[in-house]
PDB file of N, CA and C in Angstrom:
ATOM      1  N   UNK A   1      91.907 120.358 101.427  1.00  0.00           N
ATOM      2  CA  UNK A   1      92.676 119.139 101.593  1.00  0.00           C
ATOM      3  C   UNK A   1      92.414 118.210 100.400  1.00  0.00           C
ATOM      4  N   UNK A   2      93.184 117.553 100.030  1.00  0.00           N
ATOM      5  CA  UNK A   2      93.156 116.642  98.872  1.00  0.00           C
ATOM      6  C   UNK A   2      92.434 115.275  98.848  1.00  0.00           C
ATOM      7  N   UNK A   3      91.540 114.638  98.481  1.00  0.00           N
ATOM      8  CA  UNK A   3      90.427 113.515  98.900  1.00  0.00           C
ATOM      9  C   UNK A   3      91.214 112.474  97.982  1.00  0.00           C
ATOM     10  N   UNK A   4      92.386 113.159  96.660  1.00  0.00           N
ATOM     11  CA  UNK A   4      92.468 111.585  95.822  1.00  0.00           C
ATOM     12  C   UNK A   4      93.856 111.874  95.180  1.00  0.00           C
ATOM     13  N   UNK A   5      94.547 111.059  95.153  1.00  0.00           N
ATOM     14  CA  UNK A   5      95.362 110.448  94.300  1.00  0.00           C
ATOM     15  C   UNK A   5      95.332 110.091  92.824  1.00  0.00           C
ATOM     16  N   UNK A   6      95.905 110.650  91.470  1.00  0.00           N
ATOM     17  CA  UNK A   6      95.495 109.810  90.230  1.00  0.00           C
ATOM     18  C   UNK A   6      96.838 109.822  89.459  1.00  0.00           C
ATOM     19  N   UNK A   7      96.965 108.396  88.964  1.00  0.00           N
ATOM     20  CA  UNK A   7      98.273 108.287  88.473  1.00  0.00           C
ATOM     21  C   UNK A   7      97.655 107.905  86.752  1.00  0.00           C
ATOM     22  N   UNK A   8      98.397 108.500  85.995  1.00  0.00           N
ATOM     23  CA  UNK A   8      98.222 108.645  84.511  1.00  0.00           C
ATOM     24  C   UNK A   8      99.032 108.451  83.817  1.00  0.00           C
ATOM     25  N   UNK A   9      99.103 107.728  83.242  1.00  0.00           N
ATOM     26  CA  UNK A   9     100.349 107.001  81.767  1.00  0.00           C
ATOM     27  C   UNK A   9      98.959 107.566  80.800  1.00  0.00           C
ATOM     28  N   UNK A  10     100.013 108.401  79.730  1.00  0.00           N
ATOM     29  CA  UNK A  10      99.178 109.295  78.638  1.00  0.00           C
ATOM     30  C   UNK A  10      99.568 108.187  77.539  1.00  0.00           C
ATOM     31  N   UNK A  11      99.033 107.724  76.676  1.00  0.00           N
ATOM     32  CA  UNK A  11      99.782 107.092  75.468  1.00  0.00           C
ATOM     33  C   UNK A  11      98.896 107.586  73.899  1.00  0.00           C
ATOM     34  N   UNK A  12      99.505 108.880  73.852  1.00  0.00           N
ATOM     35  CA  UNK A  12      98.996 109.384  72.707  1.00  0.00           C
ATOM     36  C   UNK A  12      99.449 108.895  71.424  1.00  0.00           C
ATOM     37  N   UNK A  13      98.586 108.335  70.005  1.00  0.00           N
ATOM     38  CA  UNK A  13      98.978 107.819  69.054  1.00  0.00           C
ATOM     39  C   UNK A  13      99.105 108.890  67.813  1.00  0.00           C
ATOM     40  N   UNK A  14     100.505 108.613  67.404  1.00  0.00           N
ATOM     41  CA  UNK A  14     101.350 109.520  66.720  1.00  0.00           C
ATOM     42  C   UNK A  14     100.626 109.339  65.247  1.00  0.00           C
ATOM     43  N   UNK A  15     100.444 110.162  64.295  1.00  0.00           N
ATOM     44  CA  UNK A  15     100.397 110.530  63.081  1.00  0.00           C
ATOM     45  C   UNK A  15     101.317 109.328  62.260  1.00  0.00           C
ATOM     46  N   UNK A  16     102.753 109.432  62.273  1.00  0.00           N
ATOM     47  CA  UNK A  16     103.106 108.957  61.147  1.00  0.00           C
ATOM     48  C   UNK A  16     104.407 108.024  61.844  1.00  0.00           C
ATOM     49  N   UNK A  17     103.873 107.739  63.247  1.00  0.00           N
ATOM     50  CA  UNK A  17     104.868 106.562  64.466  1.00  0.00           C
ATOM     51  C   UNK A  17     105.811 107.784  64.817  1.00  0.00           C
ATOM     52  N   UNK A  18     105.929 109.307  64.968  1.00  0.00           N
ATOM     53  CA  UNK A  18     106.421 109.948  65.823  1.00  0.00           C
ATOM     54  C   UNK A  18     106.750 109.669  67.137  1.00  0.00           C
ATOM     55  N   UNK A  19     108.489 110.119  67.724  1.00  0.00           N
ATOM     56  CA  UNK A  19     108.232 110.194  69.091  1.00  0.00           C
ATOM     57  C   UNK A  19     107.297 111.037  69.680  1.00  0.00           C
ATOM     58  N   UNK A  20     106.943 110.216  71.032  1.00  0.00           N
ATOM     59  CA  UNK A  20     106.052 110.418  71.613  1.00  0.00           C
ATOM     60  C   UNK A  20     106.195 111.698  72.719  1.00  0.00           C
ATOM     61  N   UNK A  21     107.127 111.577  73.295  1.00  0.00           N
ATOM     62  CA  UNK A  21     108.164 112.602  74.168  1.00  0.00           C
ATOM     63  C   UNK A  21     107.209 113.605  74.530  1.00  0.00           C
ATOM     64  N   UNK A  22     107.213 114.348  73.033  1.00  0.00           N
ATOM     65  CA  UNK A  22     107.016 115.594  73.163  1.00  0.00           C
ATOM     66  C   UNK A  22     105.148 115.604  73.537  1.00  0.00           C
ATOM     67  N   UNK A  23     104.613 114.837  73.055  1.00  0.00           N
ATOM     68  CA  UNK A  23     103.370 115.241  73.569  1.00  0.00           C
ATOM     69  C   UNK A  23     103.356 114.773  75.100  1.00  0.00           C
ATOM     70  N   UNK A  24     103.963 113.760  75.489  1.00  0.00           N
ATOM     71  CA  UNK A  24     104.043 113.658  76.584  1.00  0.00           C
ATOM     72  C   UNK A  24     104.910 114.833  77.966  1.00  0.00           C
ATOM     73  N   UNK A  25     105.502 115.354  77.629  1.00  0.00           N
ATOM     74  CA  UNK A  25     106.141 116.827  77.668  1.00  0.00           C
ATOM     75  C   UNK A  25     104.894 117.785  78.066  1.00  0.00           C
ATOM     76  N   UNK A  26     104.116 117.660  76.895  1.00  0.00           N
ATOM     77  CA  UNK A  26     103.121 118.707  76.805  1.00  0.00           C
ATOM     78  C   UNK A  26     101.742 118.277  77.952  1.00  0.00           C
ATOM     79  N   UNK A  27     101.705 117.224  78.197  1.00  0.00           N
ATOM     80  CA  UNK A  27     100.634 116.858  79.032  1.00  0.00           C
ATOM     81  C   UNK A  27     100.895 117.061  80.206  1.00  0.00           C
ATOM     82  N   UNK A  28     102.402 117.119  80.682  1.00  0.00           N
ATOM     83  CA  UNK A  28     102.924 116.865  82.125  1.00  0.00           C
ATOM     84  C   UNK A  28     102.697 118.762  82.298  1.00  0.00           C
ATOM     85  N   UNK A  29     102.995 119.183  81.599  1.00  0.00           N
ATOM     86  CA  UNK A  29     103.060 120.482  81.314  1.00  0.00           C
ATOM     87  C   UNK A  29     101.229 121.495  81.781  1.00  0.00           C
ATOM     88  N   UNK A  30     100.670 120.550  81.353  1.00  0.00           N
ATOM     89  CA  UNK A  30      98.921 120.726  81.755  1.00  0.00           C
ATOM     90  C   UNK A  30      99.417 120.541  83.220  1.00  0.00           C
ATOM     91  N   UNK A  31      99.761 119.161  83.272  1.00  0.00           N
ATOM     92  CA  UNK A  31      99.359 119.088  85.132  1.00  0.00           C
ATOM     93  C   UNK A  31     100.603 120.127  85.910  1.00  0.00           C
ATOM     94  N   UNK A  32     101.530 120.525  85.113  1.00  0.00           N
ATOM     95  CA  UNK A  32     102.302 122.143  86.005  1.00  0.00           C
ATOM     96  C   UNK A  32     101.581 123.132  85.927  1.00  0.00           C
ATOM     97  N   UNK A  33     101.183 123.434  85.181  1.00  0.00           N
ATOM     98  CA  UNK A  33      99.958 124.333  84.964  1.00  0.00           C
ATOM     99  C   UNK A  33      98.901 124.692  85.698  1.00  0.00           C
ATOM    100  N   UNK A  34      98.618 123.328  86.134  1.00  0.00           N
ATOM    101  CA  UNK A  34      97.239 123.544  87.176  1.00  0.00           C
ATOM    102  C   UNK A  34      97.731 123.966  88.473  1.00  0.00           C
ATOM    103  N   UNK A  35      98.977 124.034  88.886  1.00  0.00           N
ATOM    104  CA  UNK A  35      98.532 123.798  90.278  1.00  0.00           C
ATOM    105  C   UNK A  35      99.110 123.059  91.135  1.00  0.00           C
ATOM    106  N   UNK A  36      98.440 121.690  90.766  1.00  0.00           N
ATOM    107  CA  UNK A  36      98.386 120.391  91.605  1.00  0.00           C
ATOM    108  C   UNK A  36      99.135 119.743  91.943  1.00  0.00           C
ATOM    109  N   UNK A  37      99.667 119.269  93.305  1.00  0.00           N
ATOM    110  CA  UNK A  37     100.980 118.757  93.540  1.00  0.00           C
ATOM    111  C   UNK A  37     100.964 117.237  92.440  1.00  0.00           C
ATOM    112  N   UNK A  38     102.061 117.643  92.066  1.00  0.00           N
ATOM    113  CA  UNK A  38     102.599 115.877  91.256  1.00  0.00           C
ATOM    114  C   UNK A  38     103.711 115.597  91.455  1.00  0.00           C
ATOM    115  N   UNK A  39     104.268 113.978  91.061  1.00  0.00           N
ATOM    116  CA  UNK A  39     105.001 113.599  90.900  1.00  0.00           C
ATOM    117  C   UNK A  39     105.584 112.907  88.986  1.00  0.00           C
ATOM    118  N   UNK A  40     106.675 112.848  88.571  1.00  0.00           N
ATOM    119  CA  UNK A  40     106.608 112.422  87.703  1.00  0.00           C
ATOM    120  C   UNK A  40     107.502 111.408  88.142  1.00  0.00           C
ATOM    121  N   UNK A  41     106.993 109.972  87.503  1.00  0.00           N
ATOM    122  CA  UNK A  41     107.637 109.037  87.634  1.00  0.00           C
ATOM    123  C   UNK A  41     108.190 108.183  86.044  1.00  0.00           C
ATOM    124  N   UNK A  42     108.768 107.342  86.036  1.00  0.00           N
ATOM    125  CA  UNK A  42     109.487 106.063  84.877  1.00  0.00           C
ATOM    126  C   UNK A  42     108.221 106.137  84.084  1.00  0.00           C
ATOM    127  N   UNK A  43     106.986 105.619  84.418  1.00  0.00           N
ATOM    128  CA  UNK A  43     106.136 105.300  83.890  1.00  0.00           C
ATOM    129  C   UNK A  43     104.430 105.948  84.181  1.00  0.00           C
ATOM    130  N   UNK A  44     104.592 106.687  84.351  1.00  0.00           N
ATOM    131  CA  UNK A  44     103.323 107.535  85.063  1.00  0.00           C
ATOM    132  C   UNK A  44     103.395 108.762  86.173  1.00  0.00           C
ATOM    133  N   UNK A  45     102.800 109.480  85.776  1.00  0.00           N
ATOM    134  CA  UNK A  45     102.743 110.527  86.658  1.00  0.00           C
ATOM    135  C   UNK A  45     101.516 110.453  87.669  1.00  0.00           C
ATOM    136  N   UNK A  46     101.874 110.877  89.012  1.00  0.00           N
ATOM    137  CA  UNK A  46     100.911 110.838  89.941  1.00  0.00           C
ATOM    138  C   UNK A  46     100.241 112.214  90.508  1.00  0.00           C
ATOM    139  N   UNK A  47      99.078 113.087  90.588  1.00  0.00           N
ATOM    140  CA  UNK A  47      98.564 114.134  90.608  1.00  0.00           C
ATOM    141  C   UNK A  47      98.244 113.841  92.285  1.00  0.00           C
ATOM    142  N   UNK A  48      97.849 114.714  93.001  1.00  0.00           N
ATOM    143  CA  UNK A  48      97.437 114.809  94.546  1.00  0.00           C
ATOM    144  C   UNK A  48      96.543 116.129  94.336  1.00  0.00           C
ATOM    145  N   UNK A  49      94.884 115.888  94.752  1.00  0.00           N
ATOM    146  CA  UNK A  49      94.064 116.716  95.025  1.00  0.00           C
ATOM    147  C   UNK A  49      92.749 116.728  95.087  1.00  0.00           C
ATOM    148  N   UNK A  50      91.350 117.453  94.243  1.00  0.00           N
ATOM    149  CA  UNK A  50      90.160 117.282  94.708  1.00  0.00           C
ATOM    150  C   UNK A  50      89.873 116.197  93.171  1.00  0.00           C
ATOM    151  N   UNK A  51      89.451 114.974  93.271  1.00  0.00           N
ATOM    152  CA  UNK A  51      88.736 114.384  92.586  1.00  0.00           C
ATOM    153  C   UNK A  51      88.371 114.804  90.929  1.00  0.00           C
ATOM    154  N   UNK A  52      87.242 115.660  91.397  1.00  0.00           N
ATOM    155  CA  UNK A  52      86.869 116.370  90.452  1.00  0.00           C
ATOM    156  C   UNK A  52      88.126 117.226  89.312  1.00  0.00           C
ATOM    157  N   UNK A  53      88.940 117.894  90.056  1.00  0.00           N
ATOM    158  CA  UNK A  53      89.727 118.447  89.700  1.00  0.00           C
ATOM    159  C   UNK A  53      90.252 117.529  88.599  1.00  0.00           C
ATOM    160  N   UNK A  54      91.248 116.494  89.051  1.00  0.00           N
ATOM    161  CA  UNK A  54      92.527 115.818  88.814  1.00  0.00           C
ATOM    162  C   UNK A  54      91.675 115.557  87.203  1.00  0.00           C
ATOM    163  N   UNK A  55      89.993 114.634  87.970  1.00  0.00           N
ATOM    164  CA  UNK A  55      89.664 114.552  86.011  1.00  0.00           C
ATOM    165  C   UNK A  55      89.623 115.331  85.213  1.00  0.00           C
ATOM    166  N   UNK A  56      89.018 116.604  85.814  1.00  0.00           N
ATOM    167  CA  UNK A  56      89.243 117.896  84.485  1.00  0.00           C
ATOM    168  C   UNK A  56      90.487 117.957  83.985  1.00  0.00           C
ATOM    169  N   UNK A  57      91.964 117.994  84.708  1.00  0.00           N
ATOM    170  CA  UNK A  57      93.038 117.673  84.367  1.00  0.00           C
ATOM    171  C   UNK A  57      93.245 116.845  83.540  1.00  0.00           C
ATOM    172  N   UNK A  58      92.570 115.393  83.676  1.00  0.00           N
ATOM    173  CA  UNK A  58      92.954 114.447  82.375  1.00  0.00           C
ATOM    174  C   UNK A  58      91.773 114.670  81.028  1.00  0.00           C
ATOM    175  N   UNK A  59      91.103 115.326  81.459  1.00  0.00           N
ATOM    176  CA  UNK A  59      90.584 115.611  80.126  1.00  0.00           C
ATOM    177  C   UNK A  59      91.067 116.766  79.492  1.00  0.00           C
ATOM    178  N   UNK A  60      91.495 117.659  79.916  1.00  0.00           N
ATOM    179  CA  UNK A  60      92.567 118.481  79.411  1.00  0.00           C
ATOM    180  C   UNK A  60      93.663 118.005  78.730  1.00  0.00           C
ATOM    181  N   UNK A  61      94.447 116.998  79.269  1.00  0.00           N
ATOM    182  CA  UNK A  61      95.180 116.050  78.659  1.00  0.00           C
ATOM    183  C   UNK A  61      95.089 115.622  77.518  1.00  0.00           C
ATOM    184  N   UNK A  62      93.847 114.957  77.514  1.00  0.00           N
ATOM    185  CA  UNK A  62      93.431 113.945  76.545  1.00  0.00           C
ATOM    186  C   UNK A  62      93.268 115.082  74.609  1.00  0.00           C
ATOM    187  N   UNK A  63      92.224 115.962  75.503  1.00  0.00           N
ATOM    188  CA  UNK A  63      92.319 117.017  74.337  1.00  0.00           C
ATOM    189  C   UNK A  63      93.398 117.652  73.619  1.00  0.00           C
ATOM    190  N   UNK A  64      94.519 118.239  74.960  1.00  0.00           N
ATOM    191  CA  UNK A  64      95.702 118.452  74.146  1.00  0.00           C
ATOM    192  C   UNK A  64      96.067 117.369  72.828  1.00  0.00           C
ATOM    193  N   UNK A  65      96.621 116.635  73.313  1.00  0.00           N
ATOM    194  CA  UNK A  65      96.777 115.225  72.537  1.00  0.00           C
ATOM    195  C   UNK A  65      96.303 115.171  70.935  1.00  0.00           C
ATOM    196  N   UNK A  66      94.916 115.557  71.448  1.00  0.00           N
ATOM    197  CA  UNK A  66      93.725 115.439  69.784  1.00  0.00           C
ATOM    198  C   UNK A  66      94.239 116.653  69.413  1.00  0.00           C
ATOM    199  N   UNK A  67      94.498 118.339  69.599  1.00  0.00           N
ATOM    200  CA  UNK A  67      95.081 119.319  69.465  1.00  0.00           C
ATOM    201  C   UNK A  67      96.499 119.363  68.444  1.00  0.00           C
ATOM    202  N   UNK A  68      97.315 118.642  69.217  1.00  0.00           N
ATOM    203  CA  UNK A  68      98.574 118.471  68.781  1.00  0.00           C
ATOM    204  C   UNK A  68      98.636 117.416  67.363  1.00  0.00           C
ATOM    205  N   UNK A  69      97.320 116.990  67.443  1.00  0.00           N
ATOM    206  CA  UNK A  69      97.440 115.653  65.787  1.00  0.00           C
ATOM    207  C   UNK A  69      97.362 114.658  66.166  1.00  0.00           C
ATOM    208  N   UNK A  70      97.116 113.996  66.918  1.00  0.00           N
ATOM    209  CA  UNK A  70      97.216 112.749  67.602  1.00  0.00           C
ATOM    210  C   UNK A  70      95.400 112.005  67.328  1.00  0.00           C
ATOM    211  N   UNK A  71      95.520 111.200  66.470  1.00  0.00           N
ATOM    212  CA  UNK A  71      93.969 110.728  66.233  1.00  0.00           C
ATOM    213  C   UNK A  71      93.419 110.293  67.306  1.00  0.00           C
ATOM    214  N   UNK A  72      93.917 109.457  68.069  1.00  0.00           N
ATOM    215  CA  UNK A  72      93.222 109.033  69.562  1.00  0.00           C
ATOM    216  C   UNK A  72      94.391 108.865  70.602  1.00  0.00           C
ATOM    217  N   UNK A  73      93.944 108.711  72.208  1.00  0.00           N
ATOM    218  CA  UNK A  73      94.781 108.718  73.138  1.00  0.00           C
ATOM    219  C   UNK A  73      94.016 107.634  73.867  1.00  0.00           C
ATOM    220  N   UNK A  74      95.105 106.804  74.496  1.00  0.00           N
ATOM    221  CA  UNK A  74      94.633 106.025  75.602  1.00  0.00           C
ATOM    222  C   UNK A  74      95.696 106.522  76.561  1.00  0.00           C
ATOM    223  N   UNK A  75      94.275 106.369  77.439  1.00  0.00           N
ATOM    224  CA  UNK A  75      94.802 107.444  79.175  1.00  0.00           C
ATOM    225  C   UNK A  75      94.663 106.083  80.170  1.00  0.00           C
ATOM    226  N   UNK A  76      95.543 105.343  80.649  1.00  0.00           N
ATOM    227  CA  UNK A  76      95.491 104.730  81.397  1.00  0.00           C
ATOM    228  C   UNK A  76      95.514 105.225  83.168  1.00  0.00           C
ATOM    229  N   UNK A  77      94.523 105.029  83.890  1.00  0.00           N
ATOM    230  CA  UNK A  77      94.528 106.000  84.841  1.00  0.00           C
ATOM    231  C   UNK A  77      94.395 105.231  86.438  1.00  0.00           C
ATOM    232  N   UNK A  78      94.865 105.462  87.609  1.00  0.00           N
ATOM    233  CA  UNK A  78      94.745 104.631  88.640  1.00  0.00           C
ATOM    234  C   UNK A  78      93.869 105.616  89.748  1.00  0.00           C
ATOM    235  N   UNK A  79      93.314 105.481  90.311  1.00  0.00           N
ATOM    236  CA  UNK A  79      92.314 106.513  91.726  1.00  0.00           C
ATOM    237  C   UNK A  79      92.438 105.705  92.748  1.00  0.00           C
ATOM    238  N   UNK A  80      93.302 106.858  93.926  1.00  0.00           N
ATOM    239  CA  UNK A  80      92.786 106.479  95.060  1.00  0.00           C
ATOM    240  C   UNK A  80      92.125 107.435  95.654  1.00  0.00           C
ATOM    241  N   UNK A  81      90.850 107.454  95.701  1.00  0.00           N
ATOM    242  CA  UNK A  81      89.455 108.532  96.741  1.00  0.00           C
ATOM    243  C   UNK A  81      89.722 108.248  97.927  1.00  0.00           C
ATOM    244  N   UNK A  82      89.750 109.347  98.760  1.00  0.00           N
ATOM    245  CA  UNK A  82      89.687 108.674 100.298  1.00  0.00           C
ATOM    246  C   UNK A  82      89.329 110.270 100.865  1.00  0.00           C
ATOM    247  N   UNK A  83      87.917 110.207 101.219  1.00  0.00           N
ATOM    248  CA  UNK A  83      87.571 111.418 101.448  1.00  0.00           C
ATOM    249  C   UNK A  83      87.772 112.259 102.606  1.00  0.00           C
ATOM    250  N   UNK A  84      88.560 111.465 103.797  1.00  0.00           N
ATOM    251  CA  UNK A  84      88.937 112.384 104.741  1.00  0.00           C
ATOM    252  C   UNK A  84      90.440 112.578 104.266  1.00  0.00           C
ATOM    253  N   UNK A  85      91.006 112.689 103.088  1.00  0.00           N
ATOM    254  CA  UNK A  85      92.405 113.000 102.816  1.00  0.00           C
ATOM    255  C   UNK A  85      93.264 111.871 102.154  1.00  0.00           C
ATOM    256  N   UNK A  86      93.786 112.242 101.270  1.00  0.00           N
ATOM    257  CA  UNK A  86      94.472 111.751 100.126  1.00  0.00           C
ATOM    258  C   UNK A  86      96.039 112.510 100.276  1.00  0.00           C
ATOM    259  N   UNK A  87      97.335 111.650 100.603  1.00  0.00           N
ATOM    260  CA  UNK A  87      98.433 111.837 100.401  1.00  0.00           C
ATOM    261  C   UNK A  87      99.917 111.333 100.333  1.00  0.00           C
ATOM    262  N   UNK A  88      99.990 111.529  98.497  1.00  0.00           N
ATOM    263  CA  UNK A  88     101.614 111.015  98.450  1.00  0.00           C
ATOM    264  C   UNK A  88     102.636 110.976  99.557  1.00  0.00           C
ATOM    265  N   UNK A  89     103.116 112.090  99.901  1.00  0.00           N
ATOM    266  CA  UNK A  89     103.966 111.812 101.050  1.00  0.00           C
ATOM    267  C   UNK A  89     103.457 110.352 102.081  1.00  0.00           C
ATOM    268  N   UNK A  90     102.218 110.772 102.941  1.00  0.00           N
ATOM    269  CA  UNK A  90     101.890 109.609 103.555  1.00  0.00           C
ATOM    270  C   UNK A  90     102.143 108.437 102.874  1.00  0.00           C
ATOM    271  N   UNK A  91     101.475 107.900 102.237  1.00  0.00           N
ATOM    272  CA  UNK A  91     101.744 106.802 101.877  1.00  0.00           C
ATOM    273  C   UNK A  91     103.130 106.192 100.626  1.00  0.00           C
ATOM    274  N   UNK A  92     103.921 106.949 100.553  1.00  0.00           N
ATOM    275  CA  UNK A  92     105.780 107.035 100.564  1.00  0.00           C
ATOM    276  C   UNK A  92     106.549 106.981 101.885  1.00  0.00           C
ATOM    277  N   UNK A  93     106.329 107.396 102.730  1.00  0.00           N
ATOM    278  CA  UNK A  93     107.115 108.078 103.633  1.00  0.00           C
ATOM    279  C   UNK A  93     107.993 106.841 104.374  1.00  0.00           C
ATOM    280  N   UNK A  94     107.289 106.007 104.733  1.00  0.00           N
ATOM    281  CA  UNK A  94     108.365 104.739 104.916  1.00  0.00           C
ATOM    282  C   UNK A  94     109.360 104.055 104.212  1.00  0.00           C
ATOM    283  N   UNK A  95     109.191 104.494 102.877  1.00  0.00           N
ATOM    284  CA  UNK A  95     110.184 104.541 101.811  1.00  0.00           C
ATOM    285  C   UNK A  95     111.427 105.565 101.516  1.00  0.00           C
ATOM    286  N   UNK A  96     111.023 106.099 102.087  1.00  0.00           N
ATOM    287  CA  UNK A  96     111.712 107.380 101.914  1.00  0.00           C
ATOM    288  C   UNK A  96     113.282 107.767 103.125  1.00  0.00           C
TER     289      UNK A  96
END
């Protein structure tokens, strides 16, 4: 069962003021990769699962980033822990 929630705006800094797109492409692409239920949203993507996990995920991220040419990344990141269960749907669903 999933204990956390983490929502991530990647803002990797481009070489020579490149769009950004594509590394951002490539990060969302890590979190399809894993697994892990997400959402992608306007401004951040939201991951659903074990804690531990979701950060290995953003450090995966972060590295891609340095990989691709990118001198530094700021990972702006939100957590919600909640150890008897963590879930998007739930807390959407009245919206919905």
């Amino acid at each position: 069962m999933a204990n956390a929630l983490l929502s991530i705006q990647i803002i990797p800094k481009t070489k020579n003021g490149e769009n950004v797109i594509p590394y951002v492409d490539e990060a969302i692409s890590i979190i399809e990769r894993s697994g892990v239920k997400y959402q992608v949203n306007p401004l951040e993507t939201t991951m659903e699962g074990d804690l531990t996990e979701l950060f290995a995920i953003v450090e995966k991220m972060n590295q891609r980033m340095i990989e691709l040419g990118s001198p530094n990344v700021i990972s702006q990141i939100k957590v919600l822990y909640q150890p008897n269960g963590a879930s998007m749907d739930q807390l959407t669903e009245k919206y919905r």
